[in-house]
Protein backbone atom coordinates (compact mmCIF):
# COMPACT_ATOMS: atom_id res chain seq x y z
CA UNK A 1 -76.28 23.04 -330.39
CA UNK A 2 -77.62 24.85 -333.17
CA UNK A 3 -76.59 28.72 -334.64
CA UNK A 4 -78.16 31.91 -333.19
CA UNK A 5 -80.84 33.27 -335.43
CA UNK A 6 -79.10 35.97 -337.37
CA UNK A 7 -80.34 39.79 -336.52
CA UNK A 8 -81.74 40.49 -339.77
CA UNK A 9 -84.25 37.61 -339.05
CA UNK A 10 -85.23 39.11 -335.85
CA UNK A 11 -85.59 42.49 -337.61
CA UNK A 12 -87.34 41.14 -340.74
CA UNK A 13 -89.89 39.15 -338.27
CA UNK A 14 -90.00 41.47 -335.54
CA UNK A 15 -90.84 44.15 -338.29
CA UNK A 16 -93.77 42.09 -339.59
CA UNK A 17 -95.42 41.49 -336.48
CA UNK A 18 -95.87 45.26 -335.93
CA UNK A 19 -97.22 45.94 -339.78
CA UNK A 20 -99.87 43.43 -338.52
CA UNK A 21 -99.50 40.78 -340.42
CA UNK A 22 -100.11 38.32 -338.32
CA UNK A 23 -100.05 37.09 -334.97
CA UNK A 24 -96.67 35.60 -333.63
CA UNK A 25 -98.16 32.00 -334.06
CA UNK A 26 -98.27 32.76 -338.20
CA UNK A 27 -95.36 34.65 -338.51
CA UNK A 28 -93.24 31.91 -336.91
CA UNK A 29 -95.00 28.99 -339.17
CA UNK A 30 -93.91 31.61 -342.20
CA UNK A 31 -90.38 32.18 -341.00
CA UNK A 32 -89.65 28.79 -339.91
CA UNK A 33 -89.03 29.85 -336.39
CA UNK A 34 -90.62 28.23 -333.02
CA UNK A 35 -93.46 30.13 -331.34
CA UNK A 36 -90.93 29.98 -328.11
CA UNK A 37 -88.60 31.92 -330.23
CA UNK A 38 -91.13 34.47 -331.54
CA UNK A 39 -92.73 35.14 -327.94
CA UNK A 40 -88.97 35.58 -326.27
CA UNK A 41 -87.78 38.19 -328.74
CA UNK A 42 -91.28 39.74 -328.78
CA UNK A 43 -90.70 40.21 -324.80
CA UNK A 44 -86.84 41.24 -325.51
CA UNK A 45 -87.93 43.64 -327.82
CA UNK A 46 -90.85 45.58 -325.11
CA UNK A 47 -88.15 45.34 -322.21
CA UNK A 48 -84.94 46.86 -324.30
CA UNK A 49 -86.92 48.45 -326.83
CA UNK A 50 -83.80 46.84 -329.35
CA UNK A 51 -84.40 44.64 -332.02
CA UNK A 52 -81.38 43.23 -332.03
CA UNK A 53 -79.63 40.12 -330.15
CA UNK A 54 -78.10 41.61 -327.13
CA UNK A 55 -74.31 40.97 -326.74
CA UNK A 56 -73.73 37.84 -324.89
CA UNK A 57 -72.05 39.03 -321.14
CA UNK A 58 -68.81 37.57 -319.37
CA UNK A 59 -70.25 34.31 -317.66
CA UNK A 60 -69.09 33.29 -313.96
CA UNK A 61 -68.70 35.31 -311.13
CA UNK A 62 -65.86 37.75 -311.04
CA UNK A 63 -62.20 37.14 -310.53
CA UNK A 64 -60.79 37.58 -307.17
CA UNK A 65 -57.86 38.02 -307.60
CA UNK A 66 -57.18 40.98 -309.86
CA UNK A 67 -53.86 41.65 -311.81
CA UNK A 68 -53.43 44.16 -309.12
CA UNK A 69 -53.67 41.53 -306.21
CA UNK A 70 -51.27 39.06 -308.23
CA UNK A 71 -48.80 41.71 -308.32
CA UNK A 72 -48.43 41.69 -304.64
CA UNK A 73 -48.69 38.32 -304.66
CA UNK A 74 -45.60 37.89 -306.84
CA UNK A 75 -44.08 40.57 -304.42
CA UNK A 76 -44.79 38.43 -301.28
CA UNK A 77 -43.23 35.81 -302.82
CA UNK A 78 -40.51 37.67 -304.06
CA UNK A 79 -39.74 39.02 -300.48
CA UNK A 80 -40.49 35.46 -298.78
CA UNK A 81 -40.25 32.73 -301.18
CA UNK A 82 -40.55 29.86 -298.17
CA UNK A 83 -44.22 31.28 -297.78
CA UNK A 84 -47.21 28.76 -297.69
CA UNK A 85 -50.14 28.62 -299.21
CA UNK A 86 -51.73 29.06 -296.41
CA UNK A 87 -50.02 32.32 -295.24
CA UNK A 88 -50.34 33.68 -299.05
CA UNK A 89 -54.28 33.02 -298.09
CA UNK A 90 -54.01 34.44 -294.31
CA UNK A 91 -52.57 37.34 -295.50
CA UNK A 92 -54.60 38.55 -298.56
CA UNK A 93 -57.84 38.00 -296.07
CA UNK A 94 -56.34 40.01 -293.45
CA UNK A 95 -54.62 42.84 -295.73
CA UNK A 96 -56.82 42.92 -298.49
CA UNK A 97 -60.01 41.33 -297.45
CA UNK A 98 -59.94 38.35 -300.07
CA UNK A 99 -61.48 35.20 -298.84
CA UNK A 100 -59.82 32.53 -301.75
CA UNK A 101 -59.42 28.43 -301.23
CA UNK A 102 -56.00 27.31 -301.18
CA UNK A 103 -56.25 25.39 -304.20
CA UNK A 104 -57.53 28.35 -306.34
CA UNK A 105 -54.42 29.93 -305.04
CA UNK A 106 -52.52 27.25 -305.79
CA UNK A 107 -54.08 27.59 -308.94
CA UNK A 108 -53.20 31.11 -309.74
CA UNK A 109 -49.79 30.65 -308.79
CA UNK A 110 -48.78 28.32 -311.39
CA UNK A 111 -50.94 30.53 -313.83
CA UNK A 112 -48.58 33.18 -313.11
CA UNK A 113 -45.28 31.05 -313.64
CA UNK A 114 -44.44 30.84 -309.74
CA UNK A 115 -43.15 28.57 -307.42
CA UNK A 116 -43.32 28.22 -303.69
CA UNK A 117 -40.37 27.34 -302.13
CA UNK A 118 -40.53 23.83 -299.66
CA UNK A 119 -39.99 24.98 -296.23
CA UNK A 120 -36.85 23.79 -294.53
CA UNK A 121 -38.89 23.64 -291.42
CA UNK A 122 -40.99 20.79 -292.50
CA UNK A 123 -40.74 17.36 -291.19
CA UNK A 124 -38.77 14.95 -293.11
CA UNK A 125 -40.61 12.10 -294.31
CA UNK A 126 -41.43 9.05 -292.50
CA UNK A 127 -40.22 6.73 -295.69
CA UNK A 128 -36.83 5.62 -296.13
CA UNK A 129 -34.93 5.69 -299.19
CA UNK A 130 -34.67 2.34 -301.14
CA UNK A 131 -31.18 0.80 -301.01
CA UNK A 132 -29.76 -1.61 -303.07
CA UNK A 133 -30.36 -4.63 -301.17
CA UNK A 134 -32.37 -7.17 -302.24
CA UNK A 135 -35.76 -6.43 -300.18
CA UNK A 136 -36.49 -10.36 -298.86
CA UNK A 137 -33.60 -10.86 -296.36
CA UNK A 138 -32.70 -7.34 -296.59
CA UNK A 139 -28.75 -7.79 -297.11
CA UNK A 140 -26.95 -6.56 -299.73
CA UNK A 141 -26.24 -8.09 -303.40
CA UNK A 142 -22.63 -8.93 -303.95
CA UNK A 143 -21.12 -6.42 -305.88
CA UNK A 144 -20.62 -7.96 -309.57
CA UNK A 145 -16.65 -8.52 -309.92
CA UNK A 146 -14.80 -7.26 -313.69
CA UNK A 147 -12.69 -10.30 -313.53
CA UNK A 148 -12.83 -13.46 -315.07
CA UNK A 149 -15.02 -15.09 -316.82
């Protein structure tokens, strides 16, 4: 991707054009710029009435979750550390009218150096532990014996 023209081109150019001396189509052949170029700062310039670039904006919608909202966040947690993800989400839609997917929250979380604590209420898992047997008859290897040799 190539550099930004700087603003003393614009100026210099944009100056030129309204001395007269020429139409956008020469200027741009003499400055070395596109006649895309010329026309879209030529329109910037009628609209803002500035010559210069205009500072580039913040990009992407806003954040939801302001430092303000991650505060209470942190103090939800603080209060109720075995609190879900889902319940973090529940409750800033209900309280504070935030609609936010639970992996954006999830997100944010780790962002801000928390942890959720694993419920004691969940399930246990389905999947047993491995033992030390040795898997195909499913008995146990003999333990290994210190003596003789």
């Amino acid at each position: 991707m190539g550099a930004a023209y700087s603003d003393d081109l614009r100026r210099k150019f944009l100056e030129a054009y309204q001395r007269g001396e020429g139409s956008l189509a020469v200027l741009s052949g003499r400055f070395g710029v596109s006649l895309g170029w010329a026309r879209k700062i030529w329109g910037s310039l009628k609209q803002t009435g500035q010559m210069e670039r205009p500072r580039g904006g913040k990009r992407g919608p806003a954040r939801k979750l302001t430092p303000e909202r991650e505060r209470e966040l942190r103090e939800w947690i603080r209060q109720q550390p075995d609190l879900t993800l889902v319940e973090l989400q529940t409750r800033l839609m209900q309280r504070r009218q935030v609609t936010i997917s639970v992996s954006r929250l999830w997100t944010v979380i780790k962002e801000m150096g928390l942890r959720l604590k694993k419920s004691h209420s969940t399930p246990p898992s389905k999947t047993q532990p491995k033992s030390a047997s040795d898997g195909a008859s499913g008995k146990r290897k003999p333990a290994r014996s210190m003596q003789g040799g």
